[in-house]
C-alpha atoms as a PDB file:
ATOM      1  CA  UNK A   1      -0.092  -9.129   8.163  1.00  0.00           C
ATOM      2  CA  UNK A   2       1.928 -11.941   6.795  1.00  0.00           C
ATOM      3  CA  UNK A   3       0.414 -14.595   4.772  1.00  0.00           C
ATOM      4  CA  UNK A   4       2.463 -17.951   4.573  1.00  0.00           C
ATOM      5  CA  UNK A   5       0.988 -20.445   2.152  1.00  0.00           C
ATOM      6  CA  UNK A   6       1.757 -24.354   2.995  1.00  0.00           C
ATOM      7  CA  UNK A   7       0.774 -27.661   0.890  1.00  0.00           C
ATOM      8  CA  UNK A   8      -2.144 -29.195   3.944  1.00  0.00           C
ATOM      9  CA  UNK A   9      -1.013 -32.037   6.108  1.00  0.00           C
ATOM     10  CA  UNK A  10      -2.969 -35.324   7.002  1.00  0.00           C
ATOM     11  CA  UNK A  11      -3.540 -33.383  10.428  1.00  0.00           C
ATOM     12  CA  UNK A  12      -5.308 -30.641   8.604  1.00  0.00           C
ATOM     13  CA  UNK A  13      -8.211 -32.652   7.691  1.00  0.00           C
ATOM     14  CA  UNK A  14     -10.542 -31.733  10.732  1.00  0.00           C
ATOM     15  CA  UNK A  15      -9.870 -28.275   9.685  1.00  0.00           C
ATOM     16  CA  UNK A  16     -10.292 -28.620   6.036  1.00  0.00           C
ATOM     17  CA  UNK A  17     -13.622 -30.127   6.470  1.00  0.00           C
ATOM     18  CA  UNK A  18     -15.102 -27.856   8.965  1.00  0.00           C
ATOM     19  CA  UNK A  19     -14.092 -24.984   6.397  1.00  0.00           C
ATOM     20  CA  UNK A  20     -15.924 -27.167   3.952  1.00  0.00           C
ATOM     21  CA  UNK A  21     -18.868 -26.897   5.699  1.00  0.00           C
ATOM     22  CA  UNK A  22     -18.716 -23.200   7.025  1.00  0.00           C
ATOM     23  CA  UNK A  23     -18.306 -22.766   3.271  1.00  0.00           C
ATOM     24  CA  UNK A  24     -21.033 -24.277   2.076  1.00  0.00           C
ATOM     25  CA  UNK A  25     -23.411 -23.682   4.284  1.00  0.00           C
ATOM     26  CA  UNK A  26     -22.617 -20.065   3.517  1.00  0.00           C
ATOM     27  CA  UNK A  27     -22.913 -20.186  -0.220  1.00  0.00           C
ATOM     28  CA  UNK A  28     -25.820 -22.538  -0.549  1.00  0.00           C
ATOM     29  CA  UNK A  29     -27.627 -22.774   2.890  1.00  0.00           C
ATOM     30  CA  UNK A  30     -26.252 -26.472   2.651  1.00  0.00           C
ATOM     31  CA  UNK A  31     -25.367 -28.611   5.560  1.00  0.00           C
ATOM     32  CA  UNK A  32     -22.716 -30.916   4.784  1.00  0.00           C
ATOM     33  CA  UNK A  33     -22.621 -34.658   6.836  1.00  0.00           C
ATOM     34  CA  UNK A  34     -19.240 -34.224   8.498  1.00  0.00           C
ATOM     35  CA  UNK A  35     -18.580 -37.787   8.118  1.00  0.00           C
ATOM     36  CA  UNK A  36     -18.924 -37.755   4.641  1.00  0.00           C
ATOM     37  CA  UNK A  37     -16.914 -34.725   4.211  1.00  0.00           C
ATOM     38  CA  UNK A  38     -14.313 -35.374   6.265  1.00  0.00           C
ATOM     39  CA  UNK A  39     -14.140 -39.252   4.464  1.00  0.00           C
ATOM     40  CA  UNK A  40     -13.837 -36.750   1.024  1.00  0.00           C
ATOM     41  CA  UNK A  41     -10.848 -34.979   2.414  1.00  0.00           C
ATOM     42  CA  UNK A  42      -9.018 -37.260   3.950  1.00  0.00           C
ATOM     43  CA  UNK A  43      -9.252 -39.303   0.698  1.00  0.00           C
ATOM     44  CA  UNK A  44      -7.465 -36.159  -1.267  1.00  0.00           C
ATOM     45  CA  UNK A  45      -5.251 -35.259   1.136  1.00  0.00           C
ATOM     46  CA  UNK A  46      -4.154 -39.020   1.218  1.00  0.00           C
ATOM     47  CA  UNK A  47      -3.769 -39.178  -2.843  1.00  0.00           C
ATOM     48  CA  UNK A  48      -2.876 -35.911  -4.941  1.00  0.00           C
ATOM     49  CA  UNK A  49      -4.366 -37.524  -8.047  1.00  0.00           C
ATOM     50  CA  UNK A  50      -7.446 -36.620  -6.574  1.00  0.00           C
ATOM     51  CA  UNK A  51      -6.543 -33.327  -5.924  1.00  0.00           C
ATOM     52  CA  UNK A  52      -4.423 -31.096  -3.744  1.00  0.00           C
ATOM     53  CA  UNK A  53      -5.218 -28.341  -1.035  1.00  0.00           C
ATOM     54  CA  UNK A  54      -3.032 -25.299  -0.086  1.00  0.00           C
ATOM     55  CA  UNK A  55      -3.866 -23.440   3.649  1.00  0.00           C
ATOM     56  CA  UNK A  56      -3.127 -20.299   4.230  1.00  0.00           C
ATOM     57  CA  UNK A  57      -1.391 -18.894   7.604  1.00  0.00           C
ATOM     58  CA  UNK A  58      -1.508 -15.765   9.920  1.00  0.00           C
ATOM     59  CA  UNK A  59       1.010 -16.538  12.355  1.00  0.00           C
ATOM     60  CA  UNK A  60      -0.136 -20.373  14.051  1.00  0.00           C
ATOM     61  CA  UNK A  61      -3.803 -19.810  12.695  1.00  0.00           C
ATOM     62  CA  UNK A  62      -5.177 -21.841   9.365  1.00  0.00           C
ATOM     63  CA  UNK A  63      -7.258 -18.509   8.306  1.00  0.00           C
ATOM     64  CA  UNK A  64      -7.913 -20.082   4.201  1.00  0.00           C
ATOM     65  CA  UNK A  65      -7.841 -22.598   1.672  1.00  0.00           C
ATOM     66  CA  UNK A  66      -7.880 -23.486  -1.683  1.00  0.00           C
ATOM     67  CA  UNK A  67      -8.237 -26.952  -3.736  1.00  0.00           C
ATOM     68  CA  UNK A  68      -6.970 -27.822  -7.109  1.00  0.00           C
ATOM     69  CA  UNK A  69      -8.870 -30.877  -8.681  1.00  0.00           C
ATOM     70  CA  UNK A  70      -8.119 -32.054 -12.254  1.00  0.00           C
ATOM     71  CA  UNK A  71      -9.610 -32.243 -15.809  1.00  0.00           C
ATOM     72  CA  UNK A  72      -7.615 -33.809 -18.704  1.00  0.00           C
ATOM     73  CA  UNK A  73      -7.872 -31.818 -22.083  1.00  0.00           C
ATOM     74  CA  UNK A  74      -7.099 -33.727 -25.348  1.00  0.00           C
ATOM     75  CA  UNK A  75      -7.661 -30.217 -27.139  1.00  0.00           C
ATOM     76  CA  UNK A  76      -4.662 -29.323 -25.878  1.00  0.00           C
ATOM     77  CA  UNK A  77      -2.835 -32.219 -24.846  1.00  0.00           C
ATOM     78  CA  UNK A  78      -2.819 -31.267 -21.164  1.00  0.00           C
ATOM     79  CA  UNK A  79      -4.532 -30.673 -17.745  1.00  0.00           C
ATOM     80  CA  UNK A  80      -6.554 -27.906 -16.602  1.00  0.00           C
ATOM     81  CA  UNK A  81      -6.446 -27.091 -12.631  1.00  0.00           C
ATOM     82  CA  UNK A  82      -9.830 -26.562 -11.166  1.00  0.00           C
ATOM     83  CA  UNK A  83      -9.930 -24.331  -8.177  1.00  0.00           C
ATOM     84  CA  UNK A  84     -12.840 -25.560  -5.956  1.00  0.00           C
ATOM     85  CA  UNK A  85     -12.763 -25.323  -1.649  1.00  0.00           C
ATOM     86  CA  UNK A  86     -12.067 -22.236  -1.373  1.00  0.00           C
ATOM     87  CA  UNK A  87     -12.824 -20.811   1.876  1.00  0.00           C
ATOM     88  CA  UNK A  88     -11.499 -17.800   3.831  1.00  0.00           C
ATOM     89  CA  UNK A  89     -12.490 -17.390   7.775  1.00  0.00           C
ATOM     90  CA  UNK A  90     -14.612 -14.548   8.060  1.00  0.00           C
ATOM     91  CA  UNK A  91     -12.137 -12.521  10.435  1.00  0.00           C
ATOM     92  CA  UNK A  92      -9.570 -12.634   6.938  1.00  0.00           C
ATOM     93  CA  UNK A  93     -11.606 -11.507   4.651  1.00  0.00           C
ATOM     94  CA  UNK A  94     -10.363  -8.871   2.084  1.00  0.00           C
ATOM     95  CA  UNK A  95      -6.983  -8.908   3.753  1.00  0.00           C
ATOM     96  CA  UNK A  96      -5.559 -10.671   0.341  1.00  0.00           C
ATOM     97  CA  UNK A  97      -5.725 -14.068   2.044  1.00  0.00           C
ATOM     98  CA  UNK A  98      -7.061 -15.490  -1.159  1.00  0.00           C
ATOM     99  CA  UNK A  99      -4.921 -13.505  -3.375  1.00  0.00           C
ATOM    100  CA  UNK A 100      -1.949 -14.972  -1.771  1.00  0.00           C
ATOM    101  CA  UNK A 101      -3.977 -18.690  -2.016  1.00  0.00           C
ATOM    102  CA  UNK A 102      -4.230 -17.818  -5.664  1.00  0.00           C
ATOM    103  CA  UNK A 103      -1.132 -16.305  -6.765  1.00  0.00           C
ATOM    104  CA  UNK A 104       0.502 -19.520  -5.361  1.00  0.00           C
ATOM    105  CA  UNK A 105      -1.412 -22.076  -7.425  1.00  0.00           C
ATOM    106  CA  UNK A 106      -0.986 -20.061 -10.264  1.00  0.00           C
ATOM    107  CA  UNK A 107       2.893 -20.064  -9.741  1.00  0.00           C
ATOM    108  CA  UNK A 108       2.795 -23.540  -9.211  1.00  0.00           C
ATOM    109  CA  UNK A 109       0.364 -24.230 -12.609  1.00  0.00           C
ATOM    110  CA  UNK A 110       3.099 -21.983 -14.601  1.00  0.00           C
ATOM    111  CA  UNK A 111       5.659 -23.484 -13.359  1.00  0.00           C
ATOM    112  CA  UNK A 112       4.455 -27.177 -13.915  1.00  0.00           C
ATOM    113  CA  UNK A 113       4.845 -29.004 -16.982  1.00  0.00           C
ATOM    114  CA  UNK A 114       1.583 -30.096 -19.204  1.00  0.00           C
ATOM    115  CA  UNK A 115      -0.608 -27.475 -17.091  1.00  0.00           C
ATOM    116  CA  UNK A 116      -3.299 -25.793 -19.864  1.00  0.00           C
ATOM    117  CA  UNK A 117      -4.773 -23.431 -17.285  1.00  0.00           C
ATOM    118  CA  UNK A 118      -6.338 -22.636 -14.241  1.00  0.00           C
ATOM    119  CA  UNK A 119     -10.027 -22.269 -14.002  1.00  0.00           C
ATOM    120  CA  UNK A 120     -12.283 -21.554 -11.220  1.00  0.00           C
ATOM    121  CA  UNK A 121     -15.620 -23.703 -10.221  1.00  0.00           C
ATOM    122  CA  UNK A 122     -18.086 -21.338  -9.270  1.00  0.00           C
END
């Protein structure tokens, strides 16, 4: 299975937000007000300052995601990446969809100038 990771789209927001609420729903038994959720990801995916989300692809399918949101550190002069949003449709699951999700924002977090770290809201 081939994994292709992509930086979402304006046109993924539908998507985003449904896995947003499959996700949470999931983890906490909490039902998310689409409207509300899909205003909160459309207002990221329209300014990275807020945040940024990565999808994962098996062939034409969106089968994951991941979110990076920010936190500035004066201890160490620099920004720490918070992975939150993660969600991985149940049919992908331990298939390394997320390790692929992962690997690529820490790639991008090495790679970056002024990145501290990566750390993961659980």
């Amino acid at each position: 299975m081939k994994i292709m990771i992509r930086n979402a789209l304006t046109g993924d927001a539908t998507t985003i937000a449904r896995f947003n609420a499959l996700m949470a729903m999931e983890t906490e038994g909490k039902a998310l007000e689409q409207p509300l959720i899909g205003a909160g990801v459309a207002a990221v995916l329209a300014d990275s300052g807020k945040g940024r989300y990565w999808l994962a692809e098996v062939g034409d399918q969106v089968v994951g995601q991941i979110m990076v949101t920010y936190e500035w550190s004066d201890w160490r002069n620099g920004m720490w990446w918070w992975i939150q949003s993660v969600y991985i449709h149940v049919d992908y699951r331990r298939q390394g969809v997320f390790s692929a999700l992962y690997h690529h924002v820490e790639s991008l977090a090495r790679s970056g100038a002024g990145i501290s770290g990566i750390r993961l809201y659980v």
